[in-house]
N, C-alpha and C. Protein backbone atom coordinates (compact mmCIF):
# COMPACT_ATOMS: atom_id res chain seq x y z
N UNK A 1 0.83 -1.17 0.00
CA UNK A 1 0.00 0.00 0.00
C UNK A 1 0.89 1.24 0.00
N UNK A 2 0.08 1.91 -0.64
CA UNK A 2 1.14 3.55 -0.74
C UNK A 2 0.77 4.54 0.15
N UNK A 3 2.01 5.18 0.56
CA UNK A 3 1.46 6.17 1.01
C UNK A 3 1.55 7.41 0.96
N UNK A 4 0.76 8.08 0.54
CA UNK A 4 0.57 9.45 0.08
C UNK A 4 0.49 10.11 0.61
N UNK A 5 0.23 10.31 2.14
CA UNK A 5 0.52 11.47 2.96
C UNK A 5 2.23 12.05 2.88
N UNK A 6 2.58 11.14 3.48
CA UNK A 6 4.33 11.26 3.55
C UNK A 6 4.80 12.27 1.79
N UNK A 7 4.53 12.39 0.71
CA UNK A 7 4.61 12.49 -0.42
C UNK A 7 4.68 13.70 -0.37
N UNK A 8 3.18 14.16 -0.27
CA UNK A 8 2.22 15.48 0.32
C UNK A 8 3.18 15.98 1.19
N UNK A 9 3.88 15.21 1.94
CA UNK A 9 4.03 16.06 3.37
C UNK A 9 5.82 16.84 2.76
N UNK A 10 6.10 16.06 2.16
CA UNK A 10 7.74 16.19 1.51
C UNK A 10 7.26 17.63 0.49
N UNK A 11 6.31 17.45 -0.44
CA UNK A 11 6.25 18.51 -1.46
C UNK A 11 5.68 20.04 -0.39
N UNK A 12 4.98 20.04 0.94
CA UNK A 12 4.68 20.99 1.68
C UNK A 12 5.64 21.87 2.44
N UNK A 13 6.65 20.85 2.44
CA UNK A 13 8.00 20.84 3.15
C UNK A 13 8.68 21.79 2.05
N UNK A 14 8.47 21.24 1.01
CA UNK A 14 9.94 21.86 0.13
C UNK A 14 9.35 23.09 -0.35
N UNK A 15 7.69 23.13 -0.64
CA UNK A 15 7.25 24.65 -1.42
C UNK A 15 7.72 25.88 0.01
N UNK A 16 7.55 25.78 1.59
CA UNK A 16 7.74 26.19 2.32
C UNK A 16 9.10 26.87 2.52
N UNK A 17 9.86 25.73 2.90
CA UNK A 17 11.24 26.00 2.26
C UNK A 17 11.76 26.84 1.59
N UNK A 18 11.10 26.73 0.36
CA UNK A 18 11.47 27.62 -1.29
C UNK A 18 10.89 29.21 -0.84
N UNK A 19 9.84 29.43 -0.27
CA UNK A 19 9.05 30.58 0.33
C UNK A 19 10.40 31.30 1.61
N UNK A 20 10.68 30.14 2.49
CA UNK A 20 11.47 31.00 3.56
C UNK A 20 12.62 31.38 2.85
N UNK A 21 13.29 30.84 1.84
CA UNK A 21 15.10 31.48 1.56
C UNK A 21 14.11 32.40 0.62
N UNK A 22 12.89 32.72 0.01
CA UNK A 22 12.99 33.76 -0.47
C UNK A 22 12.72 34.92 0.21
N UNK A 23 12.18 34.61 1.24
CA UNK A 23 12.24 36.21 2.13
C UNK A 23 13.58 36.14 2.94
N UNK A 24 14.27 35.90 2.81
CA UNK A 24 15.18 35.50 3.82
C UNK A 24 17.22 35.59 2.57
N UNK A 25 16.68 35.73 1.47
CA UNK A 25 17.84 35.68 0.55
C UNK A 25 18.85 36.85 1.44
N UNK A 26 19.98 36.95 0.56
CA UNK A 26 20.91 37.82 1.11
C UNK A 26 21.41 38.82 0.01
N UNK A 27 20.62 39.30 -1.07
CA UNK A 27 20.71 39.97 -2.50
C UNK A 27 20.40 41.40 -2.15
N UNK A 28 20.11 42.05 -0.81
CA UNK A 28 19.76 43.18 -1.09
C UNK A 28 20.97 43.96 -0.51
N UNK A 29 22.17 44.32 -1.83
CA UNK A 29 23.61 44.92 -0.83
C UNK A 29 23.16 46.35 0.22
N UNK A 30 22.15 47.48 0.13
CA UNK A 30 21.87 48.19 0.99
C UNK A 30 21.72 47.59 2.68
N UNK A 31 20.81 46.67 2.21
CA UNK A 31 20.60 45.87 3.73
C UNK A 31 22.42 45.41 4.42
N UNK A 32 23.03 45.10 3.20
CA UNK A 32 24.46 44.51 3.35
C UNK A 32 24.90 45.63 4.08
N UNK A 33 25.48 46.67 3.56
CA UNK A 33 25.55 48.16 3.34
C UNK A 33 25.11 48.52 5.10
N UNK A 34 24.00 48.50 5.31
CA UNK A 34 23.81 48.99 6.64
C UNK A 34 24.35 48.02 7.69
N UNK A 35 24.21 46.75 7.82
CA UNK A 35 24.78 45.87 9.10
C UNK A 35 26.20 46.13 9.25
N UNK A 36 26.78 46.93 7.88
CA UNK A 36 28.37 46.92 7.97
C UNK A 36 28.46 48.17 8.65
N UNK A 37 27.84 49.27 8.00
CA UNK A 37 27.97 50.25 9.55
C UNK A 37 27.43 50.14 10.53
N UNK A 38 26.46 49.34 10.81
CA UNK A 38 26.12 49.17 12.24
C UNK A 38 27.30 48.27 13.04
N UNK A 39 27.59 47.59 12.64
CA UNK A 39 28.76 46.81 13.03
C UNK A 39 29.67 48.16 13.42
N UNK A 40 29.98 48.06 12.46
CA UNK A 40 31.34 49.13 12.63
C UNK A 40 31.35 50.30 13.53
N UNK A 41 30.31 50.55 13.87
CA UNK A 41 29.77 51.62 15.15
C UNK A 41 29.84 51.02 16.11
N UNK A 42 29.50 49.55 16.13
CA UNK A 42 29.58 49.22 17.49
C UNK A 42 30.75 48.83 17.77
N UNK A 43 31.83 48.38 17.05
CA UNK A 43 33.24 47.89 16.67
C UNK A 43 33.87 49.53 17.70
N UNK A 44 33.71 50.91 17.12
CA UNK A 44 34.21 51.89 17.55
C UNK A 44 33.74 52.21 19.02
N UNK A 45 32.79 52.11 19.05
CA UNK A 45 32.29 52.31 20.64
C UNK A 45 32.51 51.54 21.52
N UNK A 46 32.75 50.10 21.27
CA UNK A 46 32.97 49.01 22.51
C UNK A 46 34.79 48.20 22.23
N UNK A 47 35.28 48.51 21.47
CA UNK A 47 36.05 48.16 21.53
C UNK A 47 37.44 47.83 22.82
N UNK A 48 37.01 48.48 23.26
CA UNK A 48 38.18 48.94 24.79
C UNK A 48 37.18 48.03 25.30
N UNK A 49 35.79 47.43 25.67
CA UNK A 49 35.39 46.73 26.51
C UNK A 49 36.21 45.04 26.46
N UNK A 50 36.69 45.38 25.19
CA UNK A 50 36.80 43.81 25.19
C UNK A 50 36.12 42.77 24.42
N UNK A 51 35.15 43.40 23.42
CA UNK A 51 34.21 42.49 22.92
C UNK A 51 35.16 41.45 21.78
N UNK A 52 33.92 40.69 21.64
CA UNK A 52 34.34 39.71 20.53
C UNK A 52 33.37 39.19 20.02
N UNK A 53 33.26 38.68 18.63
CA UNK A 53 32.89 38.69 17.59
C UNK A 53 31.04 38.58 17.67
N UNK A 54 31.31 37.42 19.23
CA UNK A 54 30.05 37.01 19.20
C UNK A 54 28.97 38.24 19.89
N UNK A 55 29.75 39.34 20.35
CA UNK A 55 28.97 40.21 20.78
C UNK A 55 28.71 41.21 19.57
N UNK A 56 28.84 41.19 18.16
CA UNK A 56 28.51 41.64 17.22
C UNK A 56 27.77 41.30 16.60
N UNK A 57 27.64 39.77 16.48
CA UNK A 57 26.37 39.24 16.16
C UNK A 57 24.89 39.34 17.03
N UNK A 58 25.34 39.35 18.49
CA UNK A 58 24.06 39.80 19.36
C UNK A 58 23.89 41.02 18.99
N UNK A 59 24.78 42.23 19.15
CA UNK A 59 24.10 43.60 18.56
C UNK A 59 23.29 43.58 17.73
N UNK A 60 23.80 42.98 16.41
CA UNK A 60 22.52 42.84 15.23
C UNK A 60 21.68 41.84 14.87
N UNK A 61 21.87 40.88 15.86
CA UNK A 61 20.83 39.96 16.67
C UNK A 61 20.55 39.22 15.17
N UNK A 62 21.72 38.74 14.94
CA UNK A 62 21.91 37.94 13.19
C UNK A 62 22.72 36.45 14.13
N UNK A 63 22.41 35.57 12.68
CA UNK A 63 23.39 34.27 13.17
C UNK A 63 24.67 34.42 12.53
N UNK A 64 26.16 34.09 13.47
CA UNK A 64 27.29 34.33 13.24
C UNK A 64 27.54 34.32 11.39
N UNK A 65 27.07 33.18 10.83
CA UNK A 65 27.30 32.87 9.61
C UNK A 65 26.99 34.14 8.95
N UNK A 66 25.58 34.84 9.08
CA UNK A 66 25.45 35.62 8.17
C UNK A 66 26.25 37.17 8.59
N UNK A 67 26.88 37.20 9.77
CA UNK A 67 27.43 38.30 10.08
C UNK A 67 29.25 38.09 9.15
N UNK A 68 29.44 36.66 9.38
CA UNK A 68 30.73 36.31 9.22
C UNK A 68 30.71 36.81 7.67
N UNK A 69 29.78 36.41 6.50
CA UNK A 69 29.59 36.56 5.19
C UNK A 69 29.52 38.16 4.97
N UNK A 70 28.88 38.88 5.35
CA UNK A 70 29.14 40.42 5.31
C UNK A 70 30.58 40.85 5.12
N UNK A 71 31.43 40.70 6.47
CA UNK A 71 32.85 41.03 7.00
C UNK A 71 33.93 40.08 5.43
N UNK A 72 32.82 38.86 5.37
CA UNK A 72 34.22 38.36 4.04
C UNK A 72 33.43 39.02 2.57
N UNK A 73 32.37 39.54 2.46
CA UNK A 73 31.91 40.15 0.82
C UNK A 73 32.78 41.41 0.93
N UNK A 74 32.94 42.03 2.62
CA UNK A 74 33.32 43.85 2.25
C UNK A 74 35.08 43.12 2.52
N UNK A 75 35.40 42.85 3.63
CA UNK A 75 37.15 42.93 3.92
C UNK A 75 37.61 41.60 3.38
N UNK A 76 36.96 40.10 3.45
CA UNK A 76 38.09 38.92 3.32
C UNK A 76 38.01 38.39 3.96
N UNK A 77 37.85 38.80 5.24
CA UNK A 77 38.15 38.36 6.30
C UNK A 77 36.74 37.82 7.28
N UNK A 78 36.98 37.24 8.43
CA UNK A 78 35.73 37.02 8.93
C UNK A 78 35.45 37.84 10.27
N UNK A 79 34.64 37.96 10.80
CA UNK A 79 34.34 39.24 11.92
C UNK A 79 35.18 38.60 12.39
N UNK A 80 35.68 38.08 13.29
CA UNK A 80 36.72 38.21 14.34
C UNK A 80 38.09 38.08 14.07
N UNK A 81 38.24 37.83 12.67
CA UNK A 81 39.99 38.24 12.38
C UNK A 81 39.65 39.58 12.03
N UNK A 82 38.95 40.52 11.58
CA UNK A 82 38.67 42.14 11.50
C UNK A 82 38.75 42.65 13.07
N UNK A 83 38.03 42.14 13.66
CA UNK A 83 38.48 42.74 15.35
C UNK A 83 39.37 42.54 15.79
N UNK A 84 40.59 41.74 16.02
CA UNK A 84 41.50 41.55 16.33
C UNK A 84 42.49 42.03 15.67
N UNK A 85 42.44 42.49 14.26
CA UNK A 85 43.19 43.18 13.85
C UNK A 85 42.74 44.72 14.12
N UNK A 86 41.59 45.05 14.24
CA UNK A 86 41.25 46.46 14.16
C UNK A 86 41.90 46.42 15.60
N UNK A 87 41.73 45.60 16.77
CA UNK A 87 42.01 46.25 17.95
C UNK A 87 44.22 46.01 17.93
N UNK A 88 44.32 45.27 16.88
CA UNK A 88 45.92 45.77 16.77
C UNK A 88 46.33 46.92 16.33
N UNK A 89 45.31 47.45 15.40
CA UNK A 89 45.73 48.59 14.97
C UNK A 89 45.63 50.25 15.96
N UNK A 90 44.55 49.69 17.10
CA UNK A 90 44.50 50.66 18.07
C UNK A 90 45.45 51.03 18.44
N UNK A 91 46.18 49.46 19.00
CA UNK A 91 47.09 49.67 19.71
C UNK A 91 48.35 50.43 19.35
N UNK A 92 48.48 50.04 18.16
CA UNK A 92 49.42 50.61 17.32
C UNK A 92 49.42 52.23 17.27
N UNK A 93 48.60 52.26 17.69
CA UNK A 93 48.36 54.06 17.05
C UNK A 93 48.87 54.44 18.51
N UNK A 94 48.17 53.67 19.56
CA UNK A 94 48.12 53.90 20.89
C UNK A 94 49.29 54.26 21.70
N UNK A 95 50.32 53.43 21.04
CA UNK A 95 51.72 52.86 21.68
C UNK A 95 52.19 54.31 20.94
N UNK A 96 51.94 54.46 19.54
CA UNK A 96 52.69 55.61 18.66
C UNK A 96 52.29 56.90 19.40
N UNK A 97 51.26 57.29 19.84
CA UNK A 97 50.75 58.66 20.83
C UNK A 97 51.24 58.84 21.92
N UNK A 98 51.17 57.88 22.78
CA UNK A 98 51.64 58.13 23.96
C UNK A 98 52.76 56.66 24.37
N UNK A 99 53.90 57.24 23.76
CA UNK A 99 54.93 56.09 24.23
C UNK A 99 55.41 55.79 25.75
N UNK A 100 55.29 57.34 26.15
CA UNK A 100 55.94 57.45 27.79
C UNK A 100 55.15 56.60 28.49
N UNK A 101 53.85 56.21 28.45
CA UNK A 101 52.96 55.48 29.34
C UNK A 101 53.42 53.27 28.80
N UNK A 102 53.15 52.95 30.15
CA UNK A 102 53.93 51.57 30.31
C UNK A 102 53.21 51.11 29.11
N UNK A 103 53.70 50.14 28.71
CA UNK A 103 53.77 49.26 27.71
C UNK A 103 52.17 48.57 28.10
N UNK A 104 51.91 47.58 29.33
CA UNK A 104 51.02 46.83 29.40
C UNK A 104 49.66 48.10 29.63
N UNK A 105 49.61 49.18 29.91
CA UNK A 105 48.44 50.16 29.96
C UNK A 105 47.67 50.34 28.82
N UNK A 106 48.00 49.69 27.45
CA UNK A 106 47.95 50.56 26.41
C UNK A 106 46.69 49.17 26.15
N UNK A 107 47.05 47.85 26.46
CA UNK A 107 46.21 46.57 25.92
C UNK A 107 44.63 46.89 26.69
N UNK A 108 44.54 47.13 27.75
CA UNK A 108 43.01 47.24 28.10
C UNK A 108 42.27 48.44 27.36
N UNK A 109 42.84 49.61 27.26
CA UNK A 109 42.16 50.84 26.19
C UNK A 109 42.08 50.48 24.92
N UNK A 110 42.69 49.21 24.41
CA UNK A 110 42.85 48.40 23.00
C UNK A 110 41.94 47.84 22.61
N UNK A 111 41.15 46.97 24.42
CA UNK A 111 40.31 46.32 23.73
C UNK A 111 41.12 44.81 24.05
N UNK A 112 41.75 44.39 24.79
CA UNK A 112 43.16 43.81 24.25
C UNK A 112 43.52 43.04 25.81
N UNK A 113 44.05 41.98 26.40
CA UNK A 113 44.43 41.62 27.55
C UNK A 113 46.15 41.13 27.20
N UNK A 114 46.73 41.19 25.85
CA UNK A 114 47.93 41.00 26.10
C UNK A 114 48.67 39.78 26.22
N UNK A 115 47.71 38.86 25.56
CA UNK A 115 47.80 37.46 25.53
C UNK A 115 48.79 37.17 24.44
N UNK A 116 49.59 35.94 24.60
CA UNK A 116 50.23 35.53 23.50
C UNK A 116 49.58 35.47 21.96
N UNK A 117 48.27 35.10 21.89
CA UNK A 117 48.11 34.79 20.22
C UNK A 117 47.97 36.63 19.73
N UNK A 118 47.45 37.68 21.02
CA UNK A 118 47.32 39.19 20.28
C UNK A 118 48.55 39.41 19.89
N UNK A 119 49.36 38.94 20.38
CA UNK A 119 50.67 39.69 20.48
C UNK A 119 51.43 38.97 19.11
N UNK A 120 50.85 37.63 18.55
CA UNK A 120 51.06 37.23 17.62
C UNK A 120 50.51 37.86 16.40
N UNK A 121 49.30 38.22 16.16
CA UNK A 121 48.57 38.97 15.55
C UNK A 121 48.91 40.26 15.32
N UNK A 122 49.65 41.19 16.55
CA UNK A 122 50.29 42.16 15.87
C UNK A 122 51.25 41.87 14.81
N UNK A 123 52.30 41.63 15.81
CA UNK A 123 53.74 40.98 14.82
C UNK A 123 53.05 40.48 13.40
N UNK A 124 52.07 39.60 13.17
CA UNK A 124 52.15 39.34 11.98
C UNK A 124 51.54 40.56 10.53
N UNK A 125 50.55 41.60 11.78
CA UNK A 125 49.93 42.84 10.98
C UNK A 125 51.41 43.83 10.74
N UNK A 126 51.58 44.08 11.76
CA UNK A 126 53.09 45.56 11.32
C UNK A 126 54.32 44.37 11.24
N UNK A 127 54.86 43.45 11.27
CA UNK A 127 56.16 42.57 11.03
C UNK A 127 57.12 43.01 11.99
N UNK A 128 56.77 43.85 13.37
CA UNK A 128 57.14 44.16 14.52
C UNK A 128 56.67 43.33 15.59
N UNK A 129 57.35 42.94 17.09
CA UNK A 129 56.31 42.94 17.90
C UNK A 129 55.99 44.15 18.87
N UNK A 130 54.96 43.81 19.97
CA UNK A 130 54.46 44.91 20.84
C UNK A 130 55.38 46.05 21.06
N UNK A 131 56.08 44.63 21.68
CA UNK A 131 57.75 45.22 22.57
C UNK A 131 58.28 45.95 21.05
N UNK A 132 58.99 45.96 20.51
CA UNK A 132 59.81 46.38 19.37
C UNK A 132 59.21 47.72 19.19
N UNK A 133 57.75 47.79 19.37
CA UNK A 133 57.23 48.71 18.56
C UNK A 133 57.00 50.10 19.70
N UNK A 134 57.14 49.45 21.04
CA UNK A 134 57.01 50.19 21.70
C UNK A 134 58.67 50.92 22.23
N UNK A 135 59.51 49.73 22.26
CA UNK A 135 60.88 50.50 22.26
C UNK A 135 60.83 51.78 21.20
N UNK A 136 60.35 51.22 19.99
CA UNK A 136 61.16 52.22 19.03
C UNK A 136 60.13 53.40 19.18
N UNK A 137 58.86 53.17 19.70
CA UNK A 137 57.87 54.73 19.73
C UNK A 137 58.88 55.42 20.35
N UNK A 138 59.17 54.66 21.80
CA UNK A 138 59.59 55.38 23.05
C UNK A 138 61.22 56.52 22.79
N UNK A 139 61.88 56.07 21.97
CA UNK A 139 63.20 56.08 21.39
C UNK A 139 62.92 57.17 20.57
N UNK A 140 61.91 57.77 19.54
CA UNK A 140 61.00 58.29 19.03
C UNK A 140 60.83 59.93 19.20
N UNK A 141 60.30 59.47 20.64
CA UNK A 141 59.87 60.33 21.37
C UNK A 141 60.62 60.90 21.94
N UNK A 142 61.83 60.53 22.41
CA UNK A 142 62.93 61.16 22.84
C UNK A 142 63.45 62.27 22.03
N UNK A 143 64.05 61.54 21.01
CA UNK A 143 64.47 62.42 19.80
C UNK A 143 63.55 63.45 19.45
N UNK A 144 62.13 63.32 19.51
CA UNK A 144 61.53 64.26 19.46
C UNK A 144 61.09 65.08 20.73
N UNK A 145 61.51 65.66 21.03
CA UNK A 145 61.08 66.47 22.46
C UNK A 145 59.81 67.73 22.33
N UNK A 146 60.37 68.34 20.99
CA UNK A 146 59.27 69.44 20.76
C UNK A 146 57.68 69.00 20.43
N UNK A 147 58.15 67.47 20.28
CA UNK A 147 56.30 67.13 19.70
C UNK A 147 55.89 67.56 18.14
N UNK A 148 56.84 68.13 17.58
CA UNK A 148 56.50 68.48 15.99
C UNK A 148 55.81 67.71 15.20
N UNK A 149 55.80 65.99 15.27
CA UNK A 149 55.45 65.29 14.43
C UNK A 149 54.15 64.94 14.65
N UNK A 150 53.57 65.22 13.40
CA UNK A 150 52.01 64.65 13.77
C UNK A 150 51.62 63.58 14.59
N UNK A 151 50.60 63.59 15.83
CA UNK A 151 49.83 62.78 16.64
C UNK A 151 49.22 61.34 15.09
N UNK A 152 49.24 60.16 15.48
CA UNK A 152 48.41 59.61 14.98
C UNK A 152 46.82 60.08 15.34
N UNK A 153 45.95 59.58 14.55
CA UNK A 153 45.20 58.94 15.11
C UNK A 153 44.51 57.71 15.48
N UNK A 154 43.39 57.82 16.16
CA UNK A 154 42.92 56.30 16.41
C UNK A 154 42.60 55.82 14.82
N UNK A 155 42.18 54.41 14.81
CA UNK A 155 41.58 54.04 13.76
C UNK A 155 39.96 53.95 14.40
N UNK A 156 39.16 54.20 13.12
CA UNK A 156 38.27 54.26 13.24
C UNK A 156 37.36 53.19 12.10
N UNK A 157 36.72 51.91 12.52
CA UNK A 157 35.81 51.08 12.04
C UNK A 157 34.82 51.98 10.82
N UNK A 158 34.31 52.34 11.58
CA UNK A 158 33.18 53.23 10.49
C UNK A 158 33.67 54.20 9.20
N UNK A 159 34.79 54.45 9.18
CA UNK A 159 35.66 55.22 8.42
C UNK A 159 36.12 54.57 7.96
N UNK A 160 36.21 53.08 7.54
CA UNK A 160 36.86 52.28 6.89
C UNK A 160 35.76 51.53 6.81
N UNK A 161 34.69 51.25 6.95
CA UNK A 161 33.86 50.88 6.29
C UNK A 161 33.46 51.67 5.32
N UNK A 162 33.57 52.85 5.31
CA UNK A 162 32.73 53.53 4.65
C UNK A 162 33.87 53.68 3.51
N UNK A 163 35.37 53.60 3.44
CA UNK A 163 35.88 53.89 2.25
C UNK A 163 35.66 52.62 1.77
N UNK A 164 35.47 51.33 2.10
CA UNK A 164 35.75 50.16 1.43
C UNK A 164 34.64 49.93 0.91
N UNK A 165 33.35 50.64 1.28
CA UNK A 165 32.00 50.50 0.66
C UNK A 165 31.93 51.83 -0.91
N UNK A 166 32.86 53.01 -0.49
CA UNK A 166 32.81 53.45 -1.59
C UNK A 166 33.87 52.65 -2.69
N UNK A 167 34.70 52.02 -2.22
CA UNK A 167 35.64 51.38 -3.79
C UNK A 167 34.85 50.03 -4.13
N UNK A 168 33.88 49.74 -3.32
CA UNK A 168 33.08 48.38 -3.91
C UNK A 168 32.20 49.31 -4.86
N UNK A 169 31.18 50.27 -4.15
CA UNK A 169 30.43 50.61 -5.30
C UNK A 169 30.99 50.91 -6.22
N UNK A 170 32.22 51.52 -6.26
CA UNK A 170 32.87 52.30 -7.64
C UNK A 170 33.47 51.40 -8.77
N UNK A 171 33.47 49.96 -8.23
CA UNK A 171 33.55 48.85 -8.87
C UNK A 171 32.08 48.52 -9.53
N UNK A 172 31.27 48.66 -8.71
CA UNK A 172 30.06 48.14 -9.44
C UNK A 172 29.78 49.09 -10.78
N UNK A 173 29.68 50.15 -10.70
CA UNK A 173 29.15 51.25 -11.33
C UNK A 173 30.42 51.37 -12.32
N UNK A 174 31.43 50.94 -12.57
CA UNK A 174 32.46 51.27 -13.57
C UNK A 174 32.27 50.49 -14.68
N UNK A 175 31.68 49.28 -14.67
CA UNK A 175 31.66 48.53 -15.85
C UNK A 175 31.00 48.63 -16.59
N UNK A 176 29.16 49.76 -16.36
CA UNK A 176 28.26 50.22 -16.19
C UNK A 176 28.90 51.19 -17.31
N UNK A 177 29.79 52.12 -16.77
CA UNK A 177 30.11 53.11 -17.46
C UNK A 177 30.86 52.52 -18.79
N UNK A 178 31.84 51.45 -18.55
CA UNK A 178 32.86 51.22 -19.96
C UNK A 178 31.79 50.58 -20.94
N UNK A 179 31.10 50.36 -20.54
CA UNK A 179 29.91 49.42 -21.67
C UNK A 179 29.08 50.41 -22.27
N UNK A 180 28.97 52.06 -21.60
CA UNK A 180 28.07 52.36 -22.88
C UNK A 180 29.02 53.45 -23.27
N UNK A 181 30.48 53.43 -23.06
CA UNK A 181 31.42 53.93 -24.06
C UNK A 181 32.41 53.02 -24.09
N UNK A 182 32.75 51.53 -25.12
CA UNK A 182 33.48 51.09 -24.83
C UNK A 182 34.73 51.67 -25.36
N UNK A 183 35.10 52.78 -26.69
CA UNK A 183 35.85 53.25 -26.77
C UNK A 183 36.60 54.16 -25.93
N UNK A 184 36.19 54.49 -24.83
CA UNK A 184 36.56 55.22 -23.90
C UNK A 184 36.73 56.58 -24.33
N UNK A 185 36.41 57.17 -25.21
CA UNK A 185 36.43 58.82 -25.94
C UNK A 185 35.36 59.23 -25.37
C-alpha cells in the first residue's frame, strides 16, 4: 500500500522552504551596506570593553554565519579576524601617541588583555612585535622632544567601512560606465 501522505508532506515541506530562503535571501547589498555600519559603530564604541565577535552578532541579533559573510563580501576576512586586527591597529596608534605610558596600559584601552596569540597577531599585521614597537615609539619620542610630528590617530571602524563600501560601489558602477562607451572617448 502507498502512502501518500508522507509524499504530500515532503512537497509541503519543500514549497515552504522555497518561500522561507525567499524572504530570507541575502541579495539586497543596501541591507548589506547597513549591518556593515552598524557593526562598525559598534566595533568603535565598545572596543576597549573587550568584545568579541560574538557580541557583534548579538548587537545585530543575526546568526554568526550571516554576520561572518558580510565582513568576508566587504574585507576577506571574517568578523573576528577584522576585530583583532582592528584592535591591533589601536594599539598601534596607541603605543605611537603616547609612548611614555607603560607598555602593558595601552592593551586594556585596546580592547586587548595581552595574551600571547594578540601579540602574535600584531607581529604578523606591522612585522614588529608589541615590545619592538614600543621600544622604538619610546626612542622616538625622545628624539623628538618638541612634539613636531604629527599625533596619529585612532583608527576608526566606520571610516573604513565607509571607504571600502565606496571602492566596492565604484567597482560596481564602472563597468556600467565602460559598456556604454566602450571606446573610452
Amino acid at each position: 500500500m502507498k502512502r501518500t501522505g508522507a509524499a504530500s508532506k515532503n512537497k509541503t515541506t519543500k514549497r515552504w522552504s522555497q518561500k522561507l530562503q525567499i524572504q530570507t535571501r541575502w541579495s539586497d547589498t543596501n541591507q548589506r551596506i547597513q549591518l556593515l555600519k552598524q557593526s562598525a559603530e559598534f566595533i568603535d564604541n565598545n572596543h576597549a570593553k573587550g568584545i568579541a565577535a560574538a557580541d557583534i552578532h548579538q548587537h545585530l541579533g543575526l546568526h554568526a554565519r550571516k554576520v561572518n559573510e558580510i565582513f568576508l563580501r566587504f574585507y576577506g576576512v571574517s568578523a573576528s579576524t577584522y576585530l583583532r586586527e582592528f584592535k591591533c591597529k589601536v594599539l598601534f596608534a596607541q603605543i605611537r601617541s603616547a609612548p611614555k605610558s607603560l607598555q602593558d596600559d595601552h592593551y586594556p584601552s585596546a580592547g586587548m588583555t595581552g595574551n600571547p596569540g594578540e601579540k602574535r597577531a600584531f607581529k604578523s599585521l606591522y612585522g614588529i612585535s608589541v615590545d619592538e614597537h614600543w621600544r622604538r615609539s619610546t626612542a622616538e619620542s625622545a628624539r623628538d622632544q618638541a612634539g613636531k610630528g604629527a599625533q596619529p590617530t585612532l583608527p576608526s571602524a566606520l571610516l573604513e567601512a565607509e571607504e571600502t563600501i565606496k571602492k566596492l560601489m565604484a567597482t560596481i558602477t564602472e563597468p556600467k560606465a565602460n559598456q556604454e562607451n566602450p571606446c573610452g572617448a
